[in-house]
C-alpha atoms as a PDB file:
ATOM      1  CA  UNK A   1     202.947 196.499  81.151  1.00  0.00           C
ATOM      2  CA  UNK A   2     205.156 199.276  81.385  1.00  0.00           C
ATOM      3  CA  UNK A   3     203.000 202.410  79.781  1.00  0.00           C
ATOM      4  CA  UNK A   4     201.259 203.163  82.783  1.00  0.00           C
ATOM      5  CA  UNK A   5     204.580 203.573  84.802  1.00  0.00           C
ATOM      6  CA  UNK A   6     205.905 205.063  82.248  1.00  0.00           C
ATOM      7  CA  UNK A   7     203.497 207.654  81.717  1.00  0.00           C
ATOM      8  CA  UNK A   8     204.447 209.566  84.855  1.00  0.00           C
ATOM      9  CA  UNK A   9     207.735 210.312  83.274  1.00  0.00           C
ATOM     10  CA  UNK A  10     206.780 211.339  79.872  1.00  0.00           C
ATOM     11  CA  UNK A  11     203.561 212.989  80.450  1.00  0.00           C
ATOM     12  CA  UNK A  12     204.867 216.112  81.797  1.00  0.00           C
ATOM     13  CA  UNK A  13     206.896 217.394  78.908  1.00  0.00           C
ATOM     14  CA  UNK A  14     204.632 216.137  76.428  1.00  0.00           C
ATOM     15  CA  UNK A  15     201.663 218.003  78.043  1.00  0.00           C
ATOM     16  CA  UNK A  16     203.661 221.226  77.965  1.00  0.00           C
ATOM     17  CA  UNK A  17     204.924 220.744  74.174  1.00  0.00           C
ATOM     18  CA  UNK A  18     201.246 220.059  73.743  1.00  0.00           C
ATOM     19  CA  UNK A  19     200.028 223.319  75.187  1.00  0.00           C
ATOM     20  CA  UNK A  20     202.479 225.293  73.622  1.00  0.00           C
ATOM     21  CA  UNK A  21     201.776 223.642  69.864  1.00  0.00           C
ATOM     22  CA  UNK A  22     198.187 223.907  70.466  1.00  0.00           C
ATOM     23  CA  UNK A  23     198.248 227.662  71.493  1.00  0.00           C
ATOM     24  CA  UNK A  24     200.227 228.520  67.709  1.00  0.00           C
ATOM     25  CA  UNK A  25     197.018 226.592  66.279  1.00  0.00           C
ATOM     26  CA  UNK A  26     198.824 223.326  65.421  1.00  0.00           C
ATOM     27  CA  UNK A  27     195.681 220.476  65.182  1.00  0.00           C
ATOM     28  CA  UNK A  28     196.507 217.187  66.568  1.00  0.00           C
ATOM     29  CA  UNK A  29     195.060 215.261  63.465  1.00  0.00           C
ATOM     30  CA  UNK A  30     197.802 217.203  61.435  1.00  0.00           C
ATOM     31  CA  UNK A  31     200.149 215.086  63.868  1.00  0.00           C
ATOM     32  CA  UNK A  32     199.374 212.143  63.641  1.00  0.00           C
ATOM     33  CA  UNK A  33     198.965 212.440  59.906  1.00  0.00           C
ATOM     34  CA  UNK A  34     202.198 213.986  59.721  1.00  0.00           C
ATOM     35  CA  UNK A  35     203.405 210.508  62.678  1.00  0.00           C
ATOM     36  CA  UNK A  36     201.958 208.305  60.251  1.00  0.00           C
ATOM     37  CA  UNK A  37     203.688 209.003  56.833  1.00  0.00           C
ATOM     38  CA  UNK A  38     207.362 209.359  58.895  1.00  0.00           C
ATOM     39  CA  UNK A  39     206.108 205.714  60.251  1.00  0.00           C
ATOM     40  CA  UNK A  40     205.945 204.624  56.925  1.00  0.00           C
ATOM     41  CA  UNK A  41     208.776 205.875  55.393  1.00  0.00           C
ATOM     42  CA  UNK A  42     210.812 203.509  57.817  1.00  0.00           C
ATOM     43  CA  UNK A  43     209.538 200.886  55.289  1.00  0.00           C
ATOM     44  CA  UNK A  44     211.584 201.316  52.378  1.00  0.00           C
ATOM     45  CA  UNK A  45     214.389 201.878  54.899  1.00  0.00           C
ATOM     46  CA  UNK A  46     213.927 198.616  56.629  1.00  0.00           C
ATOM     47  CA  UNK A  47     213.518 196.784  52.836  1.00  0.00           C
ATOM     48  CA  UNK A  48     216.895 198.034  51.971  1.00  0.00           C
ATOM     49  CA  UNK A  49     218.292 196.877  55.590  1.00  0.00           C
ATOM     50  CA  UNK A  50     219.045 200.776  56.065  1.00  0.00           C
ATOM     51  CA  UNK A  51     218.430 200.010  59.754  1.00  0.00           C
ATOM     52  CA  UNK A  52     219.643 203.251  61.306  1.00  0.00           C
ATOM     53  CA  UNK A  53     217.156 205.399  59.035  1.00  0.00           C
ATOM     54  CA  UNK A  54     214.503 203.559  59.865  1.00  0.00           C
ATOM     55  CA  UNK A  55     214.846 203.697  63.321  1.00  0.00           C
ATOM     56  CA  UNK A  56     215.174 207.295  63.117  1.00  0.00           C
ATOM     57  CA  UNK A  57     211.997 206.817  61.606  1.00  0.00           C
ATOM     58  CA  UNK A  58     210.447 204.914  63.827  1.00  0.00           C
ATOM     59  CA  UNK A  59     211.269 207.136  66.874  1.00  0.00           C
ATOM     60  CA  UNK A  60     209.938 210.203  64.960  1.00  0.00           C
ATOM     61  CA  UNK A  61     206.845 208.578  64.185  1.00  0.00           C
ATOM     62  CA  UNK A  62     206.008 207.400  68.479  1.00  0.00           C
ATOM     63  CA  UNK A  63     206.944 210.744  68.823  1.00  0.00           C
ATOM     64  CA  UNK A  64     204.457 212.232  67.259  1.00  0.00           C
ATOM     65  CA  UNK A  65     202.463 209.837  68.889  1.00  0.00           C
ATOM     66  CA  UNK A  66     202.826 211.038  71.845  1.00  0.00           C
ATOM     67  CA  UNK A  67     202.474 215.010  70.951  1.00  0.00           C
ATOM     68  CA  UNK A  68     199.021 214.576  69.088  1.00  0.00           C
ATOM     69  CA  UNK A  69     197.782 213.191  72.338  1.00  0.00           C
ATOM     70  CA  UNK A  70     199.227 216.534  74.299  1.00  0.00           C
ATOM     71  CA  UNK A  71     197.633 218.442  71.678  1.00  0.00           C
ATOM     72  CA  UNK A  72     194.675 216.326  71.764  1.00  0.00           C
ATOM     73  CA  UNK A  73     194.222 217.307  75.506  1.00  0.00           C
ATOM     74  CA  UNK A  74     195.515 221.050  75.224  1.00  0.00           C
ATOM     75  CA  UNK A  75     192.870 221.501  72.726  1.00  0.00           C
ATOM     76  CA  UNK A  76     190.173 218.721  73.230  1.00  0.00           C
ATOM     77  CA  UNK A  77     190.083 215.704  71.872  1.00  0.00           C
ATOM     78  CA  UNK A  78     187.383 214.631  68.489  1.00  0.00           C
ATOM     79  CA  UNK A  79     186.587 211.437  67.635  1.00  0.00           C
ATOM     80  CA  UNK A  80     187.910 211.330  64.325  1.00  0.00           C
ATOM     81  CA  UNK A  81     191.090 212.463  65.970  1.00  0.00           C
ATOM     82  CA  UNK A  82     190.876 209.629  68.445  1.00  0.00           C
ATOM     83  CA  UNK A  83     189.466 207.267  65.770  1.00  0.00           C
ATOM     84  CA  UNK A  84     192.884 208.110  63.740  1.00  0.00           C
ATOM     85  CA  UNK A  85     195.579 207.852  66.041  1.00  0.00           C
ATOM     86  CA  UNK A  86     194.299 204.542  66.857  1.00  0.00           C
ATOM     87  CA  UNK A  87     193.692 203.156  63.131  1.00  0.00           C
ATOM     88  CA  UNK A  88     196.916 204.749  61.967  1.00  0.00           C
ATOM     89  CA  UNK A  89     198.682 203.218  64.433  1.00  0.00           C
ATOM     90  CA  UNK A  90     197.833 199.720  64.133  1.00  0.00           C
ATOM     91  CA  UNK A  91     199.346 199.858  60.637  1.00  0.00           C
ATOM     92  CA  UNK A  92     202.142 201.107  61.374  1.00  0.00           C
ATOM     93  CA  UNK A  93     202.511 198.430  63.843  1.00  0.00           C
ATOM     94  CA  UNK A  94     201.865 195.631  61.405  1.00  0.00           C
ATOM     95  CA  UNK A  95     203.562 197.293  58.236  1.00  0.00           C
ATOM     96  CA  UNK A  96     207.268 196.994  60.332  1.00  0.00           C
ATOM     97  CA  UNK A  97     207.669 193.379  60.596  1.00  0.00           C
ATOM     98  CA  UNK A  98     206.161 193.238  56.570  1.00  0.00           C
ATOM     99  CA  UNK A  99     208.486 195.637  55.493  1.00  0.00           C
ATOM    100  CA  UNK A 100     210.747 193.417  57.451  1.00  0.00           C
ATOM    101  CA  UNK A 101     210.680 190.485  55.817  1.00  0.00           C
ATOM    102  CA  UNK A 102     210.907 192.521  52.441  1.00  0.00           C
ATOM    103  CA  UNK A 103     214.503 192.963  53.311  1.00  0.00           C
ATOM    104  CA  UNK A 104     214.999 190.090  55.184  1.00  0.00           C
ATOM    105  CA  UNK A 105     213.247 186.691  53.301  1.00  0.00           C
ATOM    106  CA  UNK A 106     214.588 184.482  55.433  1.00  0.00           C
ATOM    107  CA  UNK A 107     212.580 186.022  58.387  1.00  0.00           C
ATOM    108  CA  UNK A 108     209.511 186.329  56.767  1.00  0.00           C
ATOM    109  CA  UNK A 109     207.482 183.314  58.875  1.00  0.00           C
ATOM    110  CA  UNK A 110     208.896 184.715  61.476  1.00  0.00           C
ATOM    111  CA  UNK A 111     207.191 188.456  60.118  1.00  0.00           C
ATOM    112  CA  UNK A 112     204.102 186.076  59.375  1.00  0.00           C
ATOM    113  CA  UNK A 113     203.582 184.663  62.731  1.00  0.00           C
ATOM    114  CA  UNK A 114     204.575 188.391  64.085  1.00  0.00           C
ATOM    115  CA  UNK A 115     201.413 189.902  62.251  1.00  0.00           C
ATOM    116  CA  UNK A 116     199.187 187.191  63.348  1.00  0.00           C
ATOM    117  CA  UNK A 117     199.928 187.826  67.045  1.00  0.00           C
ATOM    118  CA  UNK A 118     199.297 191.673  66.409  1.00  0.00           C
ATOM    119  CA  UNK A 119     195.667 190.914  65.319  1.00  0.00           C
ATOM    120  CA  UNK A 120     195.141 189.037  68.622  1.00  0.00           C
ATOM    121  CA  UNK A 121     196.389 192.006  70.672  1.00  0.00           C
ATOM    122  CA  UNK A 122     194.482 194.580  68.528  1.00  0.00           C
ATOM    123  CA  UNK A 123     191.470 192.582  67.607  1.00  0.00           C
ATOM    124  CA  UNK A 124     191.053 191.936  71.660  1.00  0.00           C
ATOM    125  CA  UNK A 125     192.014 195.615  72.593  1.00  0.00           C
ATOM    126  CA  UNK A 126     189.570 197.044  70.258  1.00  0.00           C
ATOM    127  CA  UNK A 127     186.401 194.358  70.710  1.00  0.00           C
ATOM    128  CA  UNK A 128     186.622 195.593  74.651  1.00  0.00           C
ATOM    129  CA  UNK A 129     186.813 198.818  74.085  1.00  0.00           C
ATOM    130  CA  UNK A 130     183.700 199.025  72.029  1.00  0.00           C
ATOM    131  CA  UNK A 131     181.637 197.146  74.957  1.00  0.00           C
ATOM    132  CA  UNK A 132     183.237 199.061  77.809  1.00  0.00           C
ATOM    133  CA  UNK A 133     182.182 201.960  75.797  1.00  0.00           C
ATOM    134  CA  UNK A 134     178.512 200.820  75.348  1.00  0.00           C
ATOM    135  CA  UNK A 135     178.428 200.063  79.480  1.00  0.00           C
ATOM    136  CA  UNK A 136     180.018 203.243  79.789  1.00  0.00           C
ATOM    137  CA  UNK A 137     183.433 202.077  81.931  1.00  0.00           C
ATOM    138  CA  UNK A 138     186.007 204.503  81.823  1.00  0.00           C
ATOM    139  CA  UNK A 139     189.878 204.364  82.788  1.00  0.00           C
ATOM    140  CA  UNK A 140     192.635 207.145  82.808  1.00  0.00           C
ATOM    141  CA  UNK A 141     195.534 204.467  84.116  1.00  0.00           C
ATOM    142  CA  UNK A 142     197.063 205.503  80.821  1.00  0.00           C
ATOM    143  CA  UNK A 143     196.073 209.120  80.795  1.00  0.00           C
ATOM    144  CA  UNK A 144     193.098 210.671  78.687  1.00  0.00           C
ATOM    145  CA  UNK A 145     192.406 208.330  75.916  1.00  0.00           C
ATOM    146  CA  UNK A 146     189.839 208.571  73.039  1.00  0.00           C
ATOM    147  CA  UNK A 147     188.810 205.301  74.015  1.00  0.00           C
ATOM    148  CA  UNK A 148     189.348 202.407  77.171  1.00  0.00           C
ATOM    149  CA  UNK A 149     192.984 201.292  77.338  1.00  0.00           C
ATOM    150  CA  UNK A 150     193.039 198.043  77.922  1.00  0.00           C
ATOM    151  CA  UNK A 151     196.954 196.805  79.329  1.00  0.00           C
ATOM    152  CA  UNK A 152     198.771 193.832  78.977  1.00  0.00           C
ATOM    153  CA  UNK A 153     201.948 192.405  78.896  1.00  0.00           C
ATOM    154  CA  UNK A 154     202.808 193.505  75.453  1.00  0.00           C
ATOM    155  CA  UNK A 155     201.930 197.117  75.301  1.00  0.00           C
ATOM    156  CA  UNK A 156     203.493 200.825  73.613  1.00  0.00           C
ATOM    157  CA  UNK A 157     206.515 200.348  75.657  1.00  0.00           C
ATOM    158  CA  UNK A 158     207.154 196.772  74.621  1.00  0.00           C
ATOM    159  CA  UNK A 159     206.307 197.199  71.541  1.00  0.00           C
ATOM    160  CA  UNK A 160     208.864 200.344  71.100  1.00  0.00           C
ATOM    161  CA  UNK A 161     211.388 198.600  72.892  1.00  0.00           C
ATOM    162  CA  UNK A 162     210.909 195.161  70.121  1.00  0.00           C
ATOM    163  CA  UNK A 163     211.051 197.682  67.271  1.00  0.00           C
ATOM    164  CA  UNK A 164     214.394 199.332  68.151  1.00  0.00           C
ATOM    165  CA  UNK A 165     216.007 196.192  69.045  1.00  0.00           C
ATOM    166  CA  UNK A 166     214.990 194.672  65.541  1.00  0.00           C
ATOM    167  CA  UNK A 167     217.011 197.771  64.340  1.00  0.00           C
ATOM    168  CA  UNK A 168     219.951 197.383  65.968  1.00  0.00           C
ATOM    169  CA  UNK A 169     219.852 193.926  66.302  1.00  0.00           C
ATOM    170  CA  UNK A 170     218.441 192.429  62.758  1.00  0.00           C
ATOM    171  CA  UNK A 171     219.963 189.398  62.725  1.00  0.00           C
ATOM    172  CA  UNK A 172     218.520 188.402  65.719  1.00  0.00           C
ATOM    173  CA  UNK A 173     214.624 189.161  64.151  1.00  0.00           C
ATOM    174  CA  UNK A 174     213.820 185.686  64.760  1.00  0.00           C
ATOM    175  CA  UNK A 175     214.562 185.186  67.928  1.00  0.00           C
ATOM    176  CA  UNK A 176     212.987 188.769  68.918  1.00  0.00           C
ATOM    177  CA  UNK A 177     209.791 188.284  66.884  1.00  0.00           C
ATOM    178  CA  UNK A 178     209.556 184.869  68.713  1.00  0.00           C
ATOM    179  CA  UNK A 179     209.175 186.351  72.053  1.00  0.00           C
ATOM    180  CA  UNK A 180     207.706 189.248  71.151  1.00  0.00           C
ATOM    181  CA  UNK A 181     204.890 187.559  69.517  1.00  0.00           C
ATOM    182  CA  UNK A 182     204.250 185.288  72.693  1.00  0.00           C
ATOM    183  CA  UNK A 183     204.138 187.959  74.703  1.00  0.00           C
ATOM    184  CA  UNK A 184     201.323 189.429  72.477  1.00  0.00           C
ATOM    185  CA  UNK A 185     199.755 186.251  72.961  1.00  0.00           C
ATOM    186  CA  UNK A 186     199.766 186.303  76.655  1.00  0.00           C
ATOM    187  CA  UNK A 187     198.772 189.778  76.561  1.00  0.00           C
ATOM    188  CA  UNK A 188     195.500 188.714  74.111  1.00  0.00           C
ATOM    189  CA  UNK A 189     194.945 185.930  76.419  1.00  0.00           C
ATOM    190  CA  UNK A 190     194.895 188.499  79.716  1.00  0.00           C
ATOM    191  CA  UNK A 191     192.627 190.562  77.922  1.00  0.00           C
ATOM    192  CA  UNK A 192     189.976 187.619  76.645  1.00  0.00           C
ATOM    193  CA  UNK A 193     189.538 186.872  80.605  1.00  0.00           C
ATOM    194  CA  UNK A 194     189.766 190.550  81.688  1.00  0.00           C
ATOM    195  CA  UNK A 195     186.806 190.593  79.331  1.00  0.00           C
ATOM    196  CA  UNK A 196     185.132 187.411  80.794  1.00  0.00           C
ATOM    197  CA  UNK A 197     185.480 188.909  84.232  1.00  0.00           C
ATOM    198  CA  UNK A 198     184.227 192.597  83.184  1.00  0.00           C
ATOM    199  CA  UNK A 199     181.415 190.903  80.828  1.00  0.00           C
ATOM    200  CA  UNK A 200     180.162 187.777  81.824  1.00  0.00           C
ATOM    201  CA  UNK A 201     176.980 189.103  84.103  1.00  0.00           C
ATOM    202  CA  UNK A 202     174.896 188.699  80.976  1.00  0.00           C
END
C-alpha cells in the first residue's frame, strides 16, 4: 500500500549509492547474497529473544534490498539477479516469524497462521506475475522491477513496519501477527480479483 508512495522518497539516494557501487564494479547479485545471509543471521538472534540484534539485522538485510536494485539499474538488471532477489526474499520473509516462535513457543500458532498467510500473498504475487509476463503487461508504479509488481494492502512497507514492531514489541507477537496476517489476506484476496479482472477475457 505504501511502497509506491514511498518510493519517491527512497529512490533517489538509493539510485545514486547504486551508481556509485556499480561504477567500483560491485555486482548486484553479490548484494543480495551478501542481504540474504545478514537476513538470516537475525534468526538465531530472534531464537535467543536478542531482539535488538536482530533488528539490526533485519534493517541491514532491506537495506541491501534496496541497493541491489540501484545496482541492478546502474548496471542492468539479469534474470538470475531478478530471479534471486525475489526467491531470497520470500525466505527471509517466512524464516522471521519461524525463528520466532523458536524463541517464543507460546506464539508459535500464531508464527503458524503467520506463514500460511505469506504463501497467499506470495503464491498470488508470483502466479500473476508469470501470466502478466506471458501477455506481456508491464508496470513501473514501483520502479524497474525484474518482474510485474503486483500491490496490495500488505506490501515491503508493511511488512518492514510488522517486523520491527515484533522487535521492539515481542510480547505483543500475537496480537501483531494477527493483523498482520489479515491484512495479507486481504491483500491475496485484492490480488485473486485484480487477476480475475486482468484475466478473465479467456
Amino acid at each position: 500500500m505504501l511502497d509506491a508512495s514511498l518510493r519517491r522518497l527512497i529512490d533517489p539516494p538509493l539510485n545514486s549509492a547504486g551508481v556509485r557501487l556499480g561504477r567500483l564494479g560491485m555486482p548486484a547479485t553479490a548484494v543480495t547474497l551478501a542481504g540474504f545471509a545478514v537476513g538470516v543471521a537475525s534468526f538465531p538472534f530472534l531464537a535467543a529473544q536478542m531482539y535488538g540484534w536482530a533488528l539490526l539485522c533485519i534493517g541491514l538485510n532491506r537495506l541491501a534490498d534496496g541497493l541491489d536494485g540501484a545496482i541492478a539499474r546502474a548496471r542492468g538488471p539479469t534474470d538470475l539477479g531478478g530471479y534471486l532477489d525475489i526467491t531470497l526474499d520470500f525466505l527471509f520473509y517466512a524464516g522471521v516469524p519461524v525463528a520466532f516462535a523458536f524463541g517464543r513457543p507460546e506464539f508459535a500458532l500464531h508464527a503458524a497462521v503467520l506463514v500460511f498467510s505469506f504463501v497467499g500473498t506470495m503464491a498470488s504475487f508470483l502466479a500473476f506475475a508469470i501470466i502478466a509476463a506471458k501477455r506481456g503487461i508491464t508496470t513501473a508504479e514501483r520502479g524497474a522491477k525484474a518482474i510485474y509488481y503486483l500491490g496490495g494492502l500488505a506490501e515491503g512497507t508493511e511488512t518492514i513496519i510488522f517486523l520491527a514492531l515484533a522487535c521492539l514489541l515481542p510480547d505483543l507477537f500475537g496480537w501483531l501477527a494477527g493483523v498482520f496476517a489479515a491484512m495479507c489476506w486481504i491483500t491475496t484476496g485484492s490480488r485473486i480479483a485484480q487477476a480475475v479482472l486482468t484475466f478473465r477475457d479467456e
